[in-house]
C-alpha atoms as a PDB file:
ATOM      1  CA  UNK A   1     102.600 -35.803 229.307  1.00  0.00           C
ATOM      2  CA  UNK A   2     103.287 -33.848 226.156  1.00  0.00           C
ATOM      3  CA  UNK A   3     103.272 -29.998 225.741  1.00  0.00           C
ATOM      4  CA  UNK A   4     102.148 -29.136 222.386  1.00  0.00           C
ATOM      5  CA  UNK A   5     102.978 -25.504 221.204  1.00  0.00           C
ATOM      6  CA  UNK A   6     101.355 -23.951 218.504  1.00  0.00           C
ATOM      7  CA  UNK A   7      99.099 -26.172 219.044  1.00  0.00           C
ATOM      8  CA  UNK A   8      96.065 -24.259 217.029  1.00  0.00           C
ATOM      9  CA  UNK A   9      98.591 -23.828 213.972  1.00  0.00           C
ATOM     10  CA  UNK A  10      97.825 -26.400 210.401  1.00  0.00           C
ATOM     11  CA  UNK A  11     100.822 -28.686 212.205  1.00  0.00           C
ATOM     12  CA  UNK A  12     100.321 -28.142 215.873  1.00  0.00           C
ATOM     13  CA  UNK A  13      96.639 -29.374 214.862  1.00  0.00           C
ATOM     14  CA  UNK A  14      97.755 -32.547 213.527  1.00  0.00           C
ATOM     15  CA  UNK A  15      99.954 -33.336 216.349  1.00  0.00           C
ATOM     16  CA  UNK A  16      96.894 -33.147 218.966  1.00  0.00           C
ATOM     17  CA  UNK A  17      94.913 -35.021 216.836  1.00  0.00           C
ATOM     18  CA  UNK A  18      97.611 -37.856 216.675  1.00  0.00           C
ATOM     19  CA  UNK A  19      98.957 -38.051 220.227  1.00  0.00           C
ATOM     20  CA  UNK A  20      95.073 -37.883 221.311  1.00  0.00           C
ATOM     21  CA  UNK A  21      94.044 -41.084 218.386  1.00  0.00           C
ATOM     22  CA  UNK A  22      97.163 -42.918 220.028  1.00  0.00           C
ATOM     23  CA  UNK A  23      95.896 -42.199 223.852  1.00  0.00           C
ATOM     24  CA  UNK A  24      99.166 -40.217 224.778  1.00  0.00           C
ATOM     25  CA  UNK A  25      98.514 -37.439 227.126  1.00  0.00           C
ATOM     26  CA  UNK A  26      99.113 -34.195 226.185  1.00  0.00           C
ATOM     27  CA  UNK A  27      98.752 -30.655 226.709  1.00  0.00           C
ATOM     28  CA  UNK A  28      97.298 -28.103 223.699  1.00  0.00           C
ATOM     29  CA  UNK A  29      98.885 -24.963 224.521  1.00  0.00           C
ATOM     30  CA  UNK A  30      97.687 -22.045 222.091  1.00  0.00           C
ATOM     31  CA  UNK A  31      97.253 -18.293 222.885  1.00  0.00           C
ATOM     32  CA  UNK A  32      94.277 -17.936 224.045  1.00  0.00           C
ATOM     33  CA  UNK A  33      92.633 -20.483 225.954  1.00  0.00           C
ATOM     34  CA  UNK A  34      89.742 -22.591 224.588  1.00  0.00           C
ATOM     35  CA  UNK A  35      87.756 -25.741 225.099  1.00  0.00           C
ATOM     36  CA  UNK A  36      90.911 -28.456 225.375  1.00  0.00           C
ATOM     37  CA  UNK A  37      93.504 -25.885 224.990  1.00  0.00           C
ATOM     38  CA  UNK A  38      95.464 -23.790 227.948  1.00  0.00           C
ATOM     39  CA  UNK A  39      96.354 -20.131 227.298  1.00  0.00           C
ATOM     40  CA  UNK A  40      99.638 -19.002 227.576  1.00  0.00           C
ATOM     41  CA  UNK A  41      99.083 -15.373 225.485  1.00  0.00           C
ATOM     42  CA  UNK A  42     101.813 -13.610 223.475  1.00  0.00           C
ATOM     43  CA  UNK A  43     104.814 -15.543 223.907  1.00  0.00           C
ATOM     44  CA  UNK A  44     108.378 -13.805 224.279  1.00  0.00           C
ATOM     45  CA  UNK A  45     111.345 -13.854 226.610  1.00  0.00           C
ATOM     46  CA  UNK A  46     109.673 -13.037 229.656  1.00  0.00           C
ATOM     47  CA  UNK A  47     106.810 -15.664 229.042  1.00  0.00           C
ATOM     48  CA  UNK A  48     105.879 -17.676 232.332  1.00  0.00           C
ATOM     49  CA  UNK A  49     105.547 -21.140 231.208  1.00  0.00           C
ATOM     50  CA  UNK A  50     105.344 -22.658 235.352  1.00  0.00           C
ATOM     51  CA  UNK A  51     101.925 -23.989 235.216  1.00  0.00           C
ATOM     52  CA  UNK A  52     101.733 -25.343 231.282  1.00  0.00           C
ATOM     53  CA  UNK A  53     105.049 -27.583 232.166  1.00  0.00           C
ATOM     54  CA  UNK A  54     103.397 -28.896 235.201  1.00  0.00           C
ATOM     55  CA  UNK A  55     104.044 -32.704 234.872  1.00  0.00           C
ATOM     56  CA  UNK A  56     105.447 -32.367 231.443  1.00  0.00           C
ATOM     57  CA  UNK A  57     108.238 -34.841 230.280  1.00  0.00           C
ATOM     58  CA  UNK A  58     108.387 -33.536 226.562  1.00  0.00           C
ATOM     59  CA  UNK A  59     107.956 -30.786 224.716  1.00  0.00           C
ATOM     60  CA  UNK A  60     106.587 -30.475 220.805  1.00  0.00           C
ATOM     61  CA  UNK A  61     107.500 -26.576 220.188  1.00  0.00           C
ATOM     62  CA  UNK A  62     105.667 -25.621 216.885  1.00  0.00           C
ATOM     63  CA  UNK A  63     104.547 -21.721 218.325  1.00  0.00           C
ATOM     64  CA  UNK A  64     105.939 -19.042 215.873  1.00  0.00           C
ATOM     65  CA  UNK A  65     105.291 -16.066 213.679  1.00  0.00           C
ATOM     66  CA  UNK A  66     104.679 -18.235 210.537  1.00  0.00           C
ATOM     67  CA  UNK A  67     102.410 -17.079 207.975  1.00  0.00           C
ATOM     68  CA  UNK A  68     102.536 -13.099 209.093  1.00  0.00           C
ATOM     69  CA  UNK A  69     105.372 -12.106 206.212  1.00  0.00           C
ATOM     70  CA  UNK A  70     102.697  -9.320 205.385  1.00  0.00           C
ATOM     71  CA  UNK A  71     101.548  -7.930 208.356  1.00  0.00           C
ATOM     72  CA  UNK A  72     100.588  -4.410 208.327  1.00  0.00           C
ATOM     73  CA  UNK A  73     102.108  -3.632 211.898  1.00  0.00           C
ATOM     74  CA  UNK A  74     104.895  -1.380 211.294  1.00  0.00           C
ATOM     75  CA  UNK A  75     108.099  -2.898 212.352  1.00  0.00           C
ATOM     76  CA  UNK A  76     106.817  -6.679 212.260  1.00  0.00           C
ATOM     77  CA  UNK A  77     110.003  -8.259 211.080  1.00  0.00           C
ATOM     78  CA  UNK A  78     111.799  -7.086 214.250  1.00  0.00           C
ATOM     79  CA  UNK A  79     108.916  -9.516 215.976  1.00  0.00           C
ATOM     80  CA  UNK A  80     110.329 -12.305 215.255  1.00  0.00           C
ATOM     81  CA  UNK A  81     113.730 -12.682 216.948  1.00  0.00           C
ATOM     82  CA  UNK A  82     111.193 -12.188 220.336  1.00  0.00           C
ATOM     83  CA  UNK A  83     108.564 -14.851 219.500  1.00  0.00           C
ATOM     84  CA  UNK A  84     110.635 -17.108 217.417  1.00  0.00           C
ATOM     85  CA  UNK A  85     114.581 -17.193 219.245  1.00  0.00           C
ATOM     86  CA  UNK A  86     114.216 -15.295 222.657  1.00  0.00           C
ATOM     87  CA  UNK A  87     110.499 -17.064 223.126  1.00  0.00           C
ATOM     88  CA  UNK A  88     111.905 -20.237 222.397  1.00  0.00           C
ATOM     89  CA  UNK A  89     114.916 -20.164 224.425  1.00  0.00           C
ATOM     90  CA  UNK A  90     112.885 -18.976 227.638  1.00  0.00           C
ATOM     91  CA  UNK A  91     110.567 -21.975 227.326  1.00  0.00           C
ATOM     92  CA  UNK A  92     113.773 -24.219 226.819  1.00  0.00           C
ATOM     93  CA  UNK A  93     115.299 -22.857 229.626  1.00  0.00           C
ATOM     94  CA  UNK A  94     112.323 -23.148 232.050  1.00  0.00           C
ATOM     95  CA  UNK A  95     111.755 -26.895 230.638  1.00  0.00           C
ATOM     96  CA  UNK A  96     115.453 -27.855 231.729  1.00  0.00           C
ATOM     97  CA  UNK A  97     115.025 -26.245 235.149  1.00  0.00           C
ATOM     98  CA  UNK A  98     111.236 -27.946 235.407  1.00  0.00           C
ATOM     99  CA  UNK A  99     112.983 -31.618 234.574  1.00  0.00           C
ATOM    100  CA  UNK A 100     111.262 -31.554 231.219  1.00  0.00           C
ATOM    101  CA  UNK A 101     113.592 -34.788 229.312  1.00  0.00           C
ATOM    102  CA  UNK A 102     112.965 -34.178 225.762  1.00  0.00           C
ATOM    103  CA  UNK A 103     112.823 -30.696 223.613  1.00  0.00           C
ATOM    104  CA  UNK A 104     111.754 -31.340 220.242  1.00  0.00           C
ATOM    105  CA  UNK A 105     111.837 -28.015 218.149  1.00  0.00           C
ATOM    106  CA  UNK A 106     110.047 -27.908 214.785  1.00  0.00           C
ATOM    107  CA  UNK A 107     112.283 -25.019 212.794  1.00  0.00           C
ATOM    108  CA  UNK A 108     111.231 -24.345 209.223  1.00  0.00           C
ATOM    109  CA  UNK A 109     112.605 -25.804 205.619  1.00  0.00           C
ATOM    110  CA  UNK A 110     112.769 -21.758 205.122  1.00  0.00           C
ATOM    111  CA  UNK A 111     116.127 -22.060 207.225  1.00  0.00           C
ATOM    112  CA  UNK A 112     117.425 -23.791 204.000  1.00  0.00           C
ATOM    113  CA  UNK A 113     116.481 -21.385 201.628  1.00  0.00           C
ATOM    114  CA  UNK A 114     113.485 -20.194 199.390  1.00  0.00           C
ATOM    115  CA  UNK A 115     114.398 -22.839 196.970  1.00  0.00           C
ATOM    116  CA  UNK A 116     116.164 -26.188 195.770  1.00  0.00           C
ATOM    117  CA  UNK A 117     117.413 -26.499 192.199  1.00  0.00           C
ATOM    118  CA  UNK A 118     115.386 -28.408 189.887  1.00  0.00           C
ATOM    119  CA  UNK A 119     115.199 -32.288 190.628  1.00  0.00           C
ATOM    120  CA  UNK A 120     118.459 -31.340 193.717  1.00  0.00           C
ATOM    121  CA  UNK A 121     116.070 -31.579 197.434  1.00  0.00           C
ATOM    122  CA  UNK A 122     117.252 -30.139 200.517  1.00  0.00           C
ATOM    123  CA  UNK A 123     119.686 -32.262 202.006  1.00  0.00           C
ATOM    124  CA  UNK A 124     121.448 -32.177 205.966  1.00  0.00           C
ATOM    125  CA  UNK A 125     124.704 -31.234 204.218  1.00  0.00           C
ATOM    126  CA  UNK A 126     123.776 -27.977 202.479  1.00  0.00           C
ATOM    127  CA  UNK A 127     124.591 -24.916 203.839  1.00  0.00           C
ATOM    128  CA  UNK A 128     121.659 -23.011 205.756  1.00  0.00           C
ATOM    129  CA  UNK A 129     120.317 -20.093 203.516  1.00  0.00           C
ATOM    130  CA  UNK A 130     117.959 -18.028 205.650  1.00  0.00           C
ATOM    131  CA  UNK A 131     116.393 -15.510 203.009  1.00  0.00           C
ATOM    132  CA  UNK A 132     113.927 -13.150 205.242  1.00  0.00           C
ATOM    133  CA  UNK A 133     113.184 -12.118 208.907  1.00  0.00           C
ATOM    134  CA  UNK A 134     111.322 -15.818 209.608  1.00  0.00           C
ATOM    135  CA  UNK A 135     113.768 -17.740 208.612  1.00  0.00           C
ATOM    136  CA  UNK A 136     116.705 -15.820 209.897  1.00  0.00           C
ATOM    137  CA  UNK A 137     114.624 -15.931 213.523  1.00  0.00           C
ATOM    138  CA  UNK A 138     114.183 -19.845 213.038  1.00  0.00           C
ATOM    139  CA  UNK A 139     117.690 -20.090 211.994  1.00  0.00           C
ATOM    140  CA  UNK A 140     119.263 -18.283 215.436  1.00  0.00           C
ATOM    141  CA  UNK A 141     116.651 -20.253 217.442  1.00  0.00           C
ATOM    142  CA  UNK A 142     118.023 -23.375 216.569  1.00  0.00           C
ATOM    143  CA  UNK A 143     121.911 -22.321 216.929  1.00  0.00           C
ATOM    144  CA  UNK A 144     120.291 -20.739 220.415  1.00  0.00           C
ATOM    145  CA  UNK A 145     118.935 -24.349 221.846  1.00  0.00           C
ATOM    146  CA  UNK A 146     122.350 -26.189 220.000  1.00  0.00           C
ATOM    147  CA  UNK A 147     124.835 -23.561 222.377  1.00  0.00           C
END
């Protein structure tokens, strides 16, 4: 069985709808719970993920802050080390001690940079260039699961 993060996010959406064309069980996990979907709520360091990783071998972790650069909540950018690094890192933790094999952790092309000079992609050489809270959180998440 797969856990699917994020799963009600424009990727996480796409991922369900593959694994479930293929016949590959998996488990929609959003934050509220809906018709095919369980409810974990606001995710963070202190997040109980027990029951969702209940016969779970792998793990598709697309949950994050994306798309909420504008919110109106005063103090939002200091959200995102909670939901996108210490969030992450609990569920990776508890997924090791459940016997969960695989962690596969969907970061952001922001962790590159805001842009690529003309007609010069992105490439695995270049040197990260996290430009804003997001992709500073997504940047330390990933250097949090690599340690």
């Amino acid at each position: 069985m797969i856990l699917v993060t994020g799963a009600g996010g424009f990727v996480g959406r796409a991922v369900v709808c593959e694994l479930a064309r293929r016949g590959i069980p998996y488990r929609a996990v959003t934050r509220r719970a809906r018709e095919g979907c369980f409810g974990i709520g606001h995710i963070d360091a202190a997040t109980d993920w027990a029951k969702a990783l209940e016969g779970v071998d792998a793990i598709v972790h697309l949950a994050s802050r994306a798309h909420v650069m504008n919110e109106a909540v005063a103090g939002s950018p200091a959200c995102f080390p909670s939901t996108d690094v210490d969030a992450t890192l609990n569920l990776a933790r508890q997924a090791a001690a459940a016997g969960v094999r695989r962690f596969v952790f969907v970061s952001s092309i922001k962790v590159n940079g805001e842009a690529t000079r003309r007609g010069r992609p992105f490439t695995a050489e270049d040197a990260p260039d996290p430009q804003n809270p997001y992709a500073r959180s997504k940047f330390d998440a990933e250097r949090g699961l690599i340690a």
